[in-house]
C-alpha atoms as a PDB file:
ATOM      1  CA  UNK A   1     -30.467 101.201   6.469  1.00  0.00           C
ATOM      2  CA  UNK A   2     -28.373 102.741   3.255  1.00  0.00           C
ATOM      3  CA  UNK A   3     -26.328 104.579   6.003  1.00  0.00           C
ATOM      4  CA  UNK A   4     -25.564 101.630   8.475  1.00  0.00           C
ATOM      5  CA  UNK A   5     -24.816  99.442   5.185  1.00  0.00           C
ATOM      6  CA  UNK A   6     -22.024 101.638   4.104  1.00  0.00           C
ATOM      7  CA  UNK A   7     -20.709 102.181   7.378  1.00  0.00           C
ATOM      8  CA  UNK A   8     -20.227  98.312   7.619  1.00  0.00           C
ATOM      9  CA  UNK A   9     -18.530  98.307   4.791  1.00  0.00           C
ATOM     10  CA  UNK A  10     -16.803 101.085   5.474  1.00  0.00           C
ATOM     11  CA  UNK A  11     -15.220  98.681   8.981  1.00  0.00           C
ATOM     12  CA  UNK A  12     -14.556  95.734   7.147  1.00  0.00           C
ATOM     13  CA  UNK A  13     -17.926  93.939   7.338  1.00  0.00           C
ATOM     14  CA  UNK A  14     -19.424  92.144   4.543  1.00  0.00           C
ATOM     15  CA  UNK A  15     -23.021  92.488   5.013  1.00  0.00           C
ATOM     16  CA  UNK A  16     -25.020  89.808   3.142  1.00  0.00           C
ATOM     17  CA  UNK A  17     -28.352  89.854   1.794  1.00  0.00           C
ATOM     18  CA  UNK A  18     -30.998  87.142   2.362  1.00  0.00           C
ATOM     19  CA  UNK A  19     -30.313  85.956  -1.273  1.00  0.00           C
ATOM     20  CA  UNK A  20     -26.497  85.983  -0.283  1.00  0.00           C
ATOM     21  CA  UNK A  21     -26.850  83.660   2.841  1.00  0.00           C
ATOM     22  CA  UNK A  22     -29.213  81.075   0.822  1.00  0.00           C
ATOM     23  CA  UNK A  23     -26.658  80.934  -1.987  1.00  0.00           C
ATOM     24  CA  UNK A  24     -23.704  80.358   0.921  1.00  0.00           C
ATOM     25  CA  UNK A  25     -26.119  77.310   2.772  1.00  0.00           C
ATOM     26  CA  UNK A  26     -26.259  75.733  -0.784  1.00  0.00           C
ATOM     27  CA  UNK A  27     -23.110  75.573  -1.715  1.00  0.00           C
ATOM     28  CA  UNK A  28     -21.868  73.994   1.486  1.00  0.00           C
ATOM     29  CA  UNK A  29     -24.330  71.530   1.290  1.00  0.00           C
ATOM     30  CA  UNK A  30     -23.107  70.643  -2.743  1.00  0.00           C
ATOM     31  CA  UNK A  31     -19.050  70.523  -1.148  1.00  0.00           C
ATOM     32  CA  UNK A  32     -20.291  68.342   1.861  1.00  0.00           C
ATOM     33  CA  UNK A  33     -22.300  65.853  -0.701  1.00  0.00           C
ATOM     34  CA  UNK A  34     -19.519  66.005  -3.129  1.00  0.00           C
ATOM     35  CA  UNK A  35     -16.861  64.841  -0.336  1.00  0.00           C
ATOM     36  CA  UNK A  36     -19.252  62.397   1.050  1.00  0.00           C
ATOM     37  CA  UNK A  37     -19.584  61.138  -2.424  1.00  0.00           C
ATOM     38  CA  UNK A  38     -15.767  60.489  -3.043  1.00  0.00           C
ATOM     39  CA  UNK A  39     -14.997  59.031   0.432  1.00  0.00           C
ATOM     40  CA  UNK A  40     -18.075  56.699   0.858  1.00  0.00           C
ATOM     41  CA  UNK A  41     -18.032  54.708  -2.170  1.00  0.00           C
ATOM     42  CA  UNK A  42     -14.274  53.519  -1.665  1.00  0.00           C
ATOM     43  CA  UNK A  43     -14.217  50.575   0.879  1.00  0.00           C
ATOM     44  CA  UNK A  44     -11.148  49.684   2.899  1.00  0.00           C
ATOM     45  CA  UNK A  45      -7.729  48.209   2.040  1.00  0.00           C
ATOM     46  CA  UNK A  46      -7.613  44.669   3.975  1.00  0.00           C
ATOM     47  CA  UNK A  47      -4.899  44.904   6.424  1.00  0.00           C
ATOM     48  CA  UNK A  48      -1.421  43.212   4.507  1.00  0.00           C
ATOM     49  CA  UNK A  49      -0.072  40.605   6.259  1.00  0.00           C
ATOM     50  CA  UNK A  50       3.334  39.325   6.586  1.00  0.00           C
ATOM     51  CA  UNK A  51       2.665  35.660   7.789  1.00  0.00           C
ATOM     52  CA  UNK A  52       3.533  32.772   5.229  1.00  0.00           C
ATOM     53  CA  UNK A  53       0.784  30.868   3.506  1.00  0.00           C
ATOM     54  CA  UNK A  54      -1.187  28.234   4.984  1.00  0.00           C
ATOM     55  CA  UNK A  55       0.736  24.489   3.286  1.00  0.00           C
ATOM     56  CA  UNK A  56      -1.102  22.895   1.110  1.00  0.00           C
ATOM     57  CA  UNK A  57      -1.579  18.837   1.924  1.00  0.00           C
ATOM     58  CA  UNK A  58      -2.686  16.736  -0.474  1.00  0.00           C
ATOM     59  CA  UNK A  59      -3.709  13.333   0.152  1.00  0.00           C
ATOM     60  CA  UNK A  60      -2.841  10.671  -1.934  1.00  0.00           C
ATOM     61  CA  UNK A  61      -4.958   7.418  -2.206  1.00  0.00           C
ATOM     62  CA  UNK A  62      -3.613   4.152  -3.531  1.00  0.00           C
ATOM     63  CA  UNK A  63      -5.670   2.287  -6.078  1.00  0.00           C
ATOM     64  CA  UNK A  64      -8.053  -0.038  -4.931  1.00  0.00           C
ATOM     65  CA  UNK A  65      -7.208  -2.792  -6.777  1.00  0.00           C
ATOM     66  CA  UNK A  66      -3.454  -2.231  -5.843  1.00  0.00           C
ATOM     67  CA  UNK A  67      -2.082  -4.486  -3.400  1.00  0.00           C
ATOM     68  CA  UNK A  68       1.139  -2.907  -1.898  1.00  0.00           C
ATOM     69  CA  UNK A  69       3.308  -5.374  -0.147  1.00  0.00           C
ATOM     70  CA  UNK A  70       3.641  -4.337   4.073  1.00  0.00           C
ATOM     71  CA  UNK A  71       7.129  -5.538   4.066  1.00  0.00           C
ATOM     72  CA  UNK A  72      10.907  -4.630   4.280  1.00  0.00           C
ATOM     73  CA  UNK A  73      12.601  -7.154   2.065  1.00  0.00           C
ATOM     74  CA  UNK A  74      14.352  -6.452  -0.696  1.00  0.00           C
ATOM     75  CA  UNK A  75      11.884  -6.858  -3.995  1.00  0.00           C
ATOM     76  CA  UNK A  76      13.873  -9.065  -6.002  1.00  0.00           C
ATOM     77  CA  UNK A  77      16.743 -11.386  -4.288  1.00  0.00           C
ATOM     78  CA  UNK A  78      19.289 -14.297  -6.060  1.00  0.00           C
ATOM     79  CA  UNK A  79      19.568 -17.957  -5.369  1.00  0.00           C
ATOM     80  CA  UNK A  80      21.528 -20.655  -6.510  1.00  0.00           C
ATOM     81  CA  UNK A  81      19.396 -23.369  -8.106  1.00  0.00           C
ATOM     82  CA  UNK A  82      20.924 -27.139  -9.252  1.00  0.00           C
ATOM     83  CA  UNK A  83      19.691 -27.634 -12.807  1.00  0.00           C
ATOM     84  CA  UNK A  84      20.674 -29.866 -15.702  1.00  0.00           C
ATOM     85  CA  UNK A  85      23.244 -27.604 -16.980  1.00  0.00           C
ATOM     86  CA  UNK A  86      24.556 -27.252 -13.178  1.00  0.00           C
ATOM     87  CA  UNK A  87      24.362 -24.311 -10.541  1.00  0.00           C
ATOM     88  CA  UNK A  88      22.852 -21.731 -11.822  1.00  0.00           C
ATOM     89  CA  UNK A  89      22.225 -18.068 -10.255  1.00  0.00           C
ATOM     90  CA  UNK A  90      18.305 -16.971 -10.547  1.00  0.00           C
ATOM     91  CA  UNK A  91      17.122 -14.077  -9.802  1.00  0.00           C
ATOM     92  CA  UNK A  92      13.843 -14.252  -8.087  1.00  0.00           C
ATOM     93  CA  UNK A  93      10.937 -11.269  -7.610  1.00  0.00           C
ATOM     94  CA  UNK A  94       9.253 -11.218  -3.886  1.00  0.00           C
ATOM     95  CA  UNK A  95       5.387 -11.880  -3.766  1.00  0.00           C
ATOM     96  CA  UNK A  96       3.094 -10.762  -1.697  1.00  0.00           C
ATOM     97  CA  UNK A  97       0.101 -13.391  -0.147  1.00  0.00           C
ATOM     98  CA  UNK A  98      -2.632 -13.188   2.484  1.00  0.00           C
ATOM     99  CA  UNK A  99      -0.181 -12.187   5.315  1.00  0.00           C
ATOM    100  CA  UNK A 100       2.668 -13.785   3.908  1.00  0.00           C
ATOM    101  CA  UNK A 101       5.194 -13.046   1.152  1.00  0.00           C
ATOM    102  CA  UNK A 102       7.414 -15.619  -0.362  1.00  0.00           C
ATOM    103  CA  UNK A 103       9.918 -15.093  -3.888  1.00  0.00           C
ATOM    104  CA  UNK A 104       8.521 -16.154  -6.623  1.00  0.00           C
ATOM    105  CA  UNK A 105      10.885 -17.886  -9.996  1.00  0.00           C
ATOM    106  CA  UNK A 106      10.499 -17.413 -13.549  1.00  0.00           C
ATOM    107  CA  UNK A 107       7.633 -19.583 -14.884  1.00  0.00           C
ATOM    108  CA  UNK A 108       5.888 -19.687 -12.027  1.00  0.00           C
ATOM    109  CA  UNK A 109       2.416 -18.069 -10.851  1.00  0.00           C
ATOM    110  CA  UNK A 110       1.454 -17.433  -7.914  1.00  0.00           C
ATOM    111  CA  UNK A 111      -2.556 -16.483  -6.779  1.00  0.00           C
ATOM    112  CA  UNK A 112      -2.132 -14.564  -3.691  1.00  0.00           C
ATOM    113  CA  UNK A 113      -6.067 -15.174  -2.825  1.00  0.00           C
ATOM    114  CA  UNK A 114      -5.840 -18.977  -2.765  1.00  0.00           C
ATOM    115  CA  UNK A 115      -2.238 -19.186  -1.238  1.00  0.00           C
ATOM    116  CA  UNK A 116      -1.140 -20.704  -4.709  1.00  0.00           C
ATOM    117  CA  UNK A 117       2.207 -21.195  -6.145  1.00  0.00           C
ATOM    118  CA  UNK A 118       2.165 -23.488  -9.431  1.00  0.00           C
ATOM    119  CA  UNK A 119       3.660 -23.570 -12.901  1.00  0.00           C
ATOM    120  CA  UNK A 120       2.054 -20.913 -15.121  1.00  0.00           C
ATOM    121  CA  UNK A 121       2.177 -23.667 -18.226  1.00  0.00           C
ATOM    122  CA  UNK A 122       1.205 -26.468 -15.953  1.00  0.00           C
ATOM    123  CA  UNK A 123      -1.192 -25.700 -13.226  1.00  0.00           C
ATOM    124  CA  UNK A 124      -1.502 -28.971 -12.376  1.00  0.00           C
ATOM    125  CA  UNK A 125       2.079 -28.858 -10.711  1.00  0.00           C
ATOM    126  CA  UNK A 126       1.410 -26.798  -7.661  1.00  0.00           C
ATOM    127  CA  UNK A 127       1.634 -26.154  -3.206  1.00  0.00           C
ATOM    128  CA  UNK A 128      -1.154 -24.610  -1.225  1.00  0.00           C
ATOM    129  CA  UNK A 129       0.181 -22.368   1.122  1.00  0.00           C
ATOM    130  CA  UNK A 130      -1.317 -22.148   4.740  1.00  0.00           C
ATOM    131  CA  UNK A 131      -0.279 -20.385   7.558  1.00  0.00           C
ATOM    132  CA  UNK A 132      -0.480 -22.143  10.655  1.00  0.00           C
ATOM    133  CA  UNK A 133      -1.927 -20.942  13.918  1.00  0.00           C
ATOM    134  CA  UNK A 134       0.761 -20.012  17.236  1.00  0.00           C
ATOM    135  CA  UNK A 135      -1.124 -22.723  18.673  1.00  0.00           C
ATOM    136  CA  UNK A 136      -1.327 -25.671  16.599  1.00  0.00           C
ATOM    137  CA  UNK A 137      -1.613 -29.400  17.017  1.00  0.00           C
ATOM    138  CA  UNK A 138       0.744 -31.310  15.118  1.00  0.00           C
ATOM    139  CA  UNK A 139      -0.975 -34.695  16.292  1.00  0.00           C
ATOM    140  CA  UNK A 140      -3.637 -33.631  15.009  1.00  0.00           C
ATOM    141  CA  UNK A 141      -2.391 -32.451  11.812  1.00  0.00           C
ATOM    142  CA  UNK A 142       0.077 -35.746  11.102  1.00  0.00           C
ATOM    143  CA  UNK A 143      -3.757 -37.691  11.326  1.00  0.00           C
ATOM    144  CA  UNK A 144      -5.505 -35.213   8.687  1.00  0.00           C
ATOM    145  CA  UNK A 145      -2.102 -35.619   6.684  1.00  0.00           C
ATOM    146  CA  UNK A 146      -2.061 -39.090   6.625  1.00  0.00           C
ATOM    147  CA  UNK A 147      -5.551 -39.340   5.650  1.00  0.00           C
ATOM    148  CA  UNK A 148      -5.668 -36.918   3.243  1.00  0.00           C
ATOM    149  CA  UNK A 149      -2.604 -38.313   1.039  1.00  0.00           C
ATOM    150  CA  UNK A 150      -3.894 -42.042   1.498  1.00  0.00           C
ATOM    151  CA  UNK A 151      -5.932 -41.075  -1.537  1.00  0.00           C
ATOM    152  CA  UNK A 152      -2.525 -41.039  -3.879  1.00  0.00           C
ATOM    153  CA  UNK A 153      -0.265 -44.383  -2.377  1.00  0.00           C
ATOM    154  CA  UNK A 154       1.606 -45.572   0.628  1.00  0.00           C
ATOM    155  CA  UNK A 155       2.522 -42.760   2.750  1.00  0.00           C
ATOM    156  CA  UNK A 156       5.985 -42.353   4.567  1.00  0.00           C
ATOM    157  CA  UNK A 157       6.873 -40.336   7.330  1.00  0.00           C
ATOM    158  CA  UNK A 158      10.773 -37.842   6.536  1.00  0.00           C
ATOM    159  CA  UNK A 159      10.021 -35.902   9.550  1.00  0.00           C
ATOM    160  CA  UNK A 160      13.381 -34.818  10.012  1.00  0.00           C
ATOM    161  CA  UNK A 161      14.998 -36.655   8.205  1.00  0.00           C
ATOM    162  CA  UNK A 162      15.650 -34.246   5.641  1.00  0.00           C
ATOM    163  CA  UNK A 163      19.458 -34.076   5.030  1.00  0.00           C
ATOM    164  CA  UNK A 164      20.496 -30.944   2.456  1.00  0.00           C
ATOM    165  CA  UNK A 165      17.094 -29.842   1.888  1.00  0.00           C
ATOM    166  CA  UNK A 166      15.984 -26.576   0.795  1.00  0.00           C
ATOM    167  CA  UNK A 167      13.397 -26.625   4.093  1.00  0.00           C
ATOM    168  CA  UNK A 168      16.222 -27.999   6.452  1.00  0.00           C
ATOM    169  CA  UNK A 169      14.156 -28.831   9.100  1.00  0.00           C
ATOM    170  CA  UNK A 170      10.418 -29.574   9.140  1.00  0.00           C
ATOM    171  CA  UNK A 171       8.450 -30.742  11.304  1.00  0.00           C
ATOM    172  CA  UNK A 172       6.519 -32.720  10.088  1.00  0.00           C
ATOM    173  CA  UNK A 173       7.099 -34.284   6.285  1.00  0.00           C
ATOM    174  CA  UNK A 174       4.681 -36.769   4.995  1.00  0.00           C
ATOM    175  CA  UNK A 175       4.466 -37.936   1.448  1.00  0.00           C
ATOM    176  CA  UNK A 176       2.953 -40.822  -0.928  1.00  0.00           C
ATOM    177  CA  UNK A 177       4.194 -41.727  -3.870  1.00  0.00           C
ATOM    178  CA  UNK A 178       2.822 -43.590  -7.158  1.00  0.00           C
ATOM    179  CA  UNK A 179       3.318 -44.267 -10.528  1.00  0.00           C
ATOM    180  CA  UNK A 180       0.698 -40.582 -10.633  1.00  0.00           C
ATOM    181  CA  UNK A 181       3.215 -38.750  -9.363  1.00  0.00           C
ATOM    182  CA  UNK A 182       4.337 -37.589  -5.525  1.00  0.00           C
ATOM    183  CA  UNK A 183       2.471 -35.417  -2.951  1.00  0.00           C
ATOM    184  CA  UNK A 184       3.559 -33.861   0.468  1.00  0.00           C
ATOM    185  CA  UNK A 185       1.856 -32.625   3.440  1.00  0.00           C
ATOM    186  CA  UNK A 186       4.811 -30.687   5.151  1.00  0.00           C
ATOM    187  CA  UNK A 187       4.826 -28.544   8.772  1.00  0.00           C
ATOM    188  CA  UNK A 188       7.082 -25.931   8.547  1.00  0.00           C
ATOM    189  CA  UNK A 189       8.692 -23.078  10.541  1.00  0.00           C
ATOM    190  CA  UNK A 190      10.869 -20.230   9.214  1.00  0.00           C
ATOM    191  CA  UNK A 191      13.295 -18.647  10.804  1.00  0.00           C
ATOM    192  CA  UNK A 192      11.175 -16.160  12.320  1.00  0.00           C
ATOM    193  CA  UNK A 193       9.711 -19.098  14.335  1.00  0.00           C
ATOM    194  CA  UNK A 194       6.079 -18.907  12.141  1.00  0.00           C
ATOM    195  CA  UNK A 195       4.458 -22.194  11.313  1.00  0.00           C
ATOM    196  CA  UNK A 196       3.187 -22.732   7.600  1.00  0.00           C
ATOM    197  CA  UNK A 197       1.411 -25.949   6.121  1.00  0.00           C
ATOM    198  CA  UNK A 198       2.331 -27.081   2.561  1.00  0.00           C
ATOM    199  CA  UNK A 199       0.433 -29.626   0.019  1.00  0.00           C
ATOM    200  CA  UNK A 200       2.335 -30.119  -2.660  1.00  0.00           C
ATOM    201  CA  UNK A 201       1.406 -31.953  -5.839  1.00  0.00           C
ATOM    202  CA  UNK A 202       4.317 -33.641  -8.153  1.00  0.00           C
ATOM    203  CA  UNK A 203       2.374 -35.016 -11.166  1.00  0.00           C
ATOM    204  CA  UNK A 204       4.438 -37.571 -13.322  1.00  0.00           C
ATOM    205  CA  UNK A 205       5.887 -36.354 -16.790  1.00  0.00           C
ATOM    206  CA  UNK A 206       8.324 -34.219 -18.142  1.00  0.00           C
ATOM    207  CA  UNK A 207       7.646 -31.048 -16.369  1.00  0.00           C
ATOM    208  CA  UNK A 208       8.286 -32.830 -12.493  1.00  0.00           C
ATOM    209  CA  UNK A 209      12.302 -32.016 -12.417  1.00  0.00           C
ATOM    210  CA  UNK A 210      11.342 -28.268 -13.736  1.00  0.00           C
ATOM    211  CA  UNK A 211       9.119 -27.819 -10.947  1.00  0.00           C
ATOM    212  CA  UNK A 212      10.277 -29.300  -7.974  1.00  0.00           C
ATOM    213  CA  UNK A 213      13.976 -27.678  -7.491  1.00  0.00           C
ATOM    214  CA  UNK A 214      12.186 -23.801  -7.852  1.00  0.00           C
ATOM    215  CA  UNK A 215       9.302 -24.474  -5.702  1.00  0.00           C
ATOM    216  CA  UNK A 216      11.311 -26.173  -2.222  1.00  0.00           C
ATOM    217  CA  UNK A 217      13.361 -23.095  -2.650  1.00  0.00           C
ATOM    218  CA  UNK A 218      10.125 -20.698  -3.159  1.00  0.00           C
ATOM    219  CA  UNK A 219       8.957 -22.633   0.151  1.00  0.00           C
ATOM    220  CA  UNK A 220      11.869 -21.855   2.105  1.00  0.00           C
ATOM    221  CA  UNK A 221      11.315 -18.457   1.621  1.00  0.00           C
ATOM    222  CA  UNK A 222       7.730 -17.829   2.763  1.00  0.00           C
ATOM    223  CA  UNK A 223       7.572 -15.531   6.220  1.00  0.00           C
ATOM    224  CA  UNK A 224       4.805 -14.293   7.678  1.00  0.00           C
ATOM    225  CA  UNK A 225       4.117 -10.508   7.523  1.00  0.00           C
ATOM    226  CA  UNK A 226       2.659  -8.140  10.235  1.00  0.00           C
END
């Protein structure tokens, strides 16, 4: 064995002992551990990609208690108004009510629930606003009119017969008069051909010229909204 050893060596062979080859199977198992080790622990890149971000939308919810008029005209609009002093330019703010709007003057409320327009230091001046059905009866309603202002005096019948009027033309105008004051029951269209119904109540005293002028005007403003 000493002789075929050396002649190995002598040819270029390394001959290894069986300590030699265990030494060689353990160190190739510590290199194949030690790359597993630095490659498995590392987990993949995602893929970069060049698309744009997903928008954002956010919604937006109105308040609940906000009531945003569904309409196209103009929030605030001027009209000539005869007064004491003479003609006099106001400037009047629109208003929205239940599926109307109308434009409101300067000491005046309006409750949009109860279809309300009246003076905000005299309530008891006021006009109930109604909007009529496509299908109404005006026999019908001339009878509940005439009834219904019986109550307050004598009633007469202006059914057009109004001449320079802030309404123009209604069709039907009924009012009573006393030494109380003056109330109407007026049928009305506007010029989008919608009906509306107004009771109006003219107390006697100071505050009757203040009120009357702004509210006929206010009236001939109402139009119904989609």
């Amino acid at each position: 064995m000493q002789g075929n050893k050396y002649e190995l060596r002598q040819k270029g062979v390394i001959v290894l002992n069986h300590k030699g080859i265990i030494f060689m199977k353990i160190s190739i198992v510590a290199m194949v551990l030690s790359l597993a080790a630095c490659s498995g622990t590392a987990e993949p890149e995602p893929p970069v990609s060049n698309d744009p971000p997903a928008p954002v939308h956010e919604e937006v919810t109105a308040p609940k208690n906000e009531q945003v008029p569904d309409t196209t005209r103009p929030q605030n609009e001027s009209f000539d108004l005869m007064t004491g002093d003479g003609n006099q330019t106001h400037t009047v703010a629109l208003h929205q009510g239940e599926g109307f709007s109308l434009y409101v003057f300067e000491k005046f409320d309006f409750d949009a629930a109860e279809g309300r327009l009246s003076l905000s230091n005299h309530p008891a001046y006021y006009v109930d606003i109604e909007p009529l059905p496509a299908q109404y009866d005006l026999k019908q309603l001339e009878a509940a009119g005439t009834k219904e202002l019986e109550r307050f005096g004598e009633v007469s019948d202006f059914s057009g017969e109004l001449i320079e009027h802030p309404l123009g033309f209604a069709e039907l105008y009924l009012q009573a008069s006393s030494g109380e004051g003056i109330s109407d029951y007026i049928v009305w269209r506007s010029d989008t051909g919608d009906a509306f119904l107004f009771r109006l109540h003219n107390p006697k005293g100071e505050e009757a010229s203040d009120f009357a002028s702004p509210v006929l005007v206010s009236l001939s403003t109402v139009q119904r909204e989609s």
